[in-house]
N, C-alpha and C. Protein backbone atom coordinates (compact mmCIF):
# COMPACT_ATOMS: atom_id res chain seq x y z
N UNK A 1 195.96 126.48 32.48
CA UNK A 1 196.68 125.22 32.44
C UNK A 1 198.09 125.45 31.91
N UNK A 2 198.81 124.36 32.32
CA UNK A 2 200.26 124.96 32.27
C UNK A 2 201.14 123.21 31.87
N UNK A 3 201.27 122.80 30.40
CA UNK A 3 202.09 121.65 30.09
C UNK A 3 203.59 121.76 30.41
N UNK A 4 203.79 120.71 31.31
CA UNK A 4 204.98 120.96 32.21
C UNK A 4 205.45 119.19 31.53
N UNK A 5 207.01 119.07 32.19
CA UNK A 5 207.42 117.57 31.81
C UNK A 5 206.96 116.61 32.42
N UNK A 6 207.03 116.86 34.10
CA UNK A 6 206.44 116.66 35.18
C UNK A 6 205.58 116.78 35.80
N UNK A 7 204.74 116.56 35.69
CA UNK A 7 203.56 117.30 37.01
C UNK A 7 203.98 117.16 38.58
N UNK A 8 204.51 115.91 38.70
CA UNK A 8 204.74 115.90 40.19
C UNK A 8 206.09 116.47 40.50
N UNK A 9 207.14 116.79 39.88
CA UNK A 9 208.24 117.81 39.79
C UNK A 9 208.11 119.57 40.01
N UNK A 10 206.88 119.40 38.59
CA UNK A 10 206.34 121.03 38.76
C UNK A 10 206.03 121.68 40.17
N UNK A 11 204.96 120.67 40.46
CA UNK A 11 204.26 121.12 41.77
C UNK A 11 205.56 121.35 42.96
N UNK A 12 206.21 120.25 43.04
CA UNK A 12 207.42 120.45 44.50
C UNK A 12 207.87 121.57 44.04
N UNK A 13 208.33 121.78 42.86
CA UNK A 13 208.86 123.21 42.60
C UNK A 13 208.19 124.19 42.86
N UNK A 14 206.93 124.82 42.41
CA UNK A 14 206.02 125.25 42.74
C UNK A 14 205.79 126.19 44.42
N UNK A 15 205.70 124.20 45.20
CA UNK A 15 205.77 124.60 46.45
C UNK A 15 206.56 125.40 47.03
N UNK A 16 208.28 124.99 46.78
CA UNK A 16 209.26 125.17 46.91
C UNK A 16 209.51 126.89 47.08
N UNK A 17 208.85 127.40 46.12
CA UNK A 17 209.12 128.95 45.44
C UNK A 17 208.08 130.01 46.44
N UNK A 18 207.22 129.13 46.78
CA UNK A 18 206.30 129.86 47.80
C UNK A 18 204.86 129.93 47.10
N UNK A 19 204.66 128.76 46.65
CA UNK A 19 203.24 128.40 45.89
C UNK A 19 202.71 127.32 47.19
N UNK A 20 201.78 126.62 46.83
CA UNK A 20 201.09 125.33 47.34
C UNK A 20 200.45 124.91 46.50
N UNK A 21 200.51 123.36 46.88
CA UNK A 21 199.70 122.15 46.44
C UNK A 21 198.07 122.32 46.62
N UNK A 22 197.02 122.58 45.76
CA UNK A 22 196.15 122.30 46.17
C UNK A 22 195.44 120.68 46.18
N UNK A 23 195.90 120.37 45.39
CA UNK A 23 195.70 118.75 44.41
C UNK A 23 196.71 118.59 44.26
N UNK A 24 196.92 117.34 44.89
CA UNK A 24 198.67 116.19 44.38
C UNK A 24 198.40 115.94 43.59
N UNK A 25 199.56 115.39 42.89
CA UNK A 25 199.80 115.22 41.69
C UNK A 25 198.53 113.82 41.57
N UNK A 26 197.81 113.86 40.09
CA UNK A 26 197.16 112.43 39.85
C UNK A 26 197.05 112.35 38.60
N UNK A 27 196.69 110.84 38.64
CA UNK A 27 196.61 110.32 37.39
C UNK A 27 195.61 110.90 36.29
N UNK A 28 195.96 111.23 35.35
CA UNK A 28 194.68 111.58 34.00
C UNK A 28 195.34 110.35 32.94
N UNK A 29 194.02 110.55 31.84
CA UNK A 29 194.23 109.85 30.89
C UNK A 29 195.73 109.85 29.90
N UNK A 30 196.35 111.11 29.79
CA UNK A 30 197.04 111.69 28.78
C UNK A 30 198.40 111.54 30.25
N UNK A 31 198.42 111.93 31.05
CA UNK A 31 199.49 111.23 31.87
C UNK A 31 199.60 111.71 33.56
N UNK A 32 199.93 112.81 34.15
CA UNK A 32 199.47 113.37 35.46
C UNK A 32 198.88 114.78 35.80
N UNK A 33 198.57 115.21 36.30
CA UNK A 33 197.98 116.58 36.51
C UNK A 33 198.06 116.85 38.22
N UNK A 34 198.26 118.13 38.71
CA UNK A 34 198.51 118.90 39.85
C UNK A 34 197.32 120.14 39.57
N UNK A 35 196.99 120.61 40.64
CA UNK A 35 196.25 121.85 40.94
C UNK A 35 197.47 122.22 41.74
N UNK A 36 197.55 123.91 41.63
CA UNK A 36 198.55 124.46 42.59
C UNK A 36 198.17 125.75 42.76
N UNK A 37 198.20 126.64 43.57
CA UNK A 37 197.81 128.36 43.69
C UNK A 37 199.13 129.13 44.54
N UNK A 38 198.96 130.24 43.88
CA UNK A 38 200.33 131.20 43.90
C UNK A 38 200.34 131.73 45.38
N UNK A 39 200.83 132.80 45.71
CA UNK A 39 200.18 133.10 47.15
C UNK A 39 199.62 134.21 46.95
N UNK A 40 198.86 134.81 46.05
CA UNK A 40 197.54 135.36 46.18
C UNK A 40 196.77 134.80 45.90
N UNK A 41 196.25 133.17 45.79
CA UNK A 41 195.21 132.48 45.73
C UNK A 41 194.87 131.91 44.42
N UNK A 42 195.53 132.45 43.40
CA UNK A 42 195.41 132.04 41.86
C UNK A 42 195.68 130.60 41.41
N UNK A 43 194.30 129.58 41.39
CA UNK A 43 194.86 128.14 41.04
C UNK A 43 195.61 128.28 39.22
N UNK A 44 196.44 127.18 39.46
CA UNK A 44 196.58 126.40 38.01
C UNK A 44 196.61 125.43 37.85
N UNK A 45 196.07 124.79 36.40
CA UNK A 45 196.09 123.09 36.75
C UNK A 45 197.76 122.73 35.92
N UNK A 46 198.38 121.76 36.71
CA UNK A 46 199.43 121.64 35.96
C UNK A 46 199.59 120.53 35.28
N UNK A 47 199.81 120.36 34.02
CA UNK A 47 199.77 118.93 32.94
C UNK A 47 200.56 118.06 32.55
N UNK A 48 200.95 117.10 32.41
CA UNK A 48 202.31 116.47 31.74
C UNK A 48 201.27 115.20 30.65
N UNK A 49 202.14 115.15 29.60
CA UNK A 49 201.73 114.49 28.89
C UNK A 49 202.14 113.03 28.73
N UNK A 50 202.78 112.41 29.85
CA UNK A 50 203.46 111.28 29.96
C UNK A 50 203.18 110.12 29.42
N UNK A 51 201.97 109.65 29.26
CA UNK A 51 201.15 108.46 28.51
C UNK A 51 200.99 109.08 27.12
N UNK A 52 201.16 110.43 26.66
CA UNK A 52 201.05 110.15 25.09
C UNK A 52 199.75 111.09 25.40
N UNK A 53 199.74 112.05 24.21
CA UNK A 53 198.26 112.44 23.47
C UNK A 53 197.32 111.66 23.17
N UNK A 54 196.32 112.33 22.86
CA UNK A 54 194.76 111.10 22.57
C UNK A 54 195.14 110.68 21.03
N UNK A 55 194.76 109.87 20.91
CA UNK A 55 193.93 109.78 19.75
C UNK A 55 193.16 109.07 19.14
N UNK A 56 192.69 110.16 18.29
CA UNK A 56 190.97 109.92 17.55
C UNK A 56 191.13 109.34 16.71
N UNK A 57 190.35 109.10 16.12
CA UNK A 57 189.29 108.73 14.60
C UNK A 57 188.91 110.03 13.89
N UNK A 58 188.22 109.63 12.59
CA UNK A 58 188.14 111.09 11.67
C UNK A 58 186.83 111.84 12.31
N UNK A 59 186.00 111.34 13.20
CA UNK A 59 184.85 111.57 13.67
C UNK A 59 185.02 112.45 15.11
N UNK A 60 186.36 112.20 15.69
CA UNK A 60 187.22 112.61 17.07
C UNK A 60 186.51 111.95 18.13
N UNK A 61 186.43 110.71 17.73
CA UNK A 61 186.07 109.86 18.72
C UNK A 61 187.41 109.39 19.41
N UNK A 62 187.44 109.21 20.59
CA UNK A 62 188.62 108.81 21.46
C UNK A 62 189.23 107.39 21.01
N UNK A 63 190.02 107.13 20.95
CA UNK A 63 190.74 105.65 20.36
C UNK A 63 191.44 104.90 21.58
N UNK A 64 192.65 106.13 21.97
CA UNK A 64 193.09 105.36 23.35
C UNK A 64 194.74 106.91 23.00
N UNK A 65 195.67 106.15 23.50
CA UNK A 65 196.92 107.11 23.41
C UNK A 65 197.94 106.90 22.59
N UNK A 66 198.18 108.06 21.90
CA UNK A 66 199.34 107.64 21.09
C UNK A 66 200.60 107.94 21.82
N UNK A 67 201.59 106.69 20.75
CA UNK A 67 202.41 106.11 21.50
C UNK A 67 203.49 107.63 21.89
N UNK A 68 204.16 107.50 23.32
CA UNK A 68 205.16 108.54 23.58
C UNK A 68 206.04 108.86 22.67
């Protein structure tokens, strides 16, 4: 996995360089994510944290997102 600013930036770039899209960019909880593979076949998932980190409770129970 690879925390990028963008996910849907990363990936066009990505493409761009002589990678591919395996997975468009989508929505996750914490903010977007891409699958992409190099051209020998090597996926990565790509991350952006756009909605904010999780956060827990003292127990690490999920709460919702903290703020950006």
């Amino acid at each position: 996995d690879f925390l990028v600013n963008s996910a849907d930036l990363a990936a066009d770039r990505f493409a761009a360089v002589g990678g591919r899209v395996v997975v468009p960019p989508f929505e996750i909880q914490i903010g977007r994510a891409a699958v992409v593979a190099d051209p020998w076949g090597n996926q990565y998932v790509l991350l952006d944290m756009s909605k904010g980190a999780l956060l827990t409770d003292e127990k690490g129970n999920i709460l919702g997102n903290q703020p950006v």
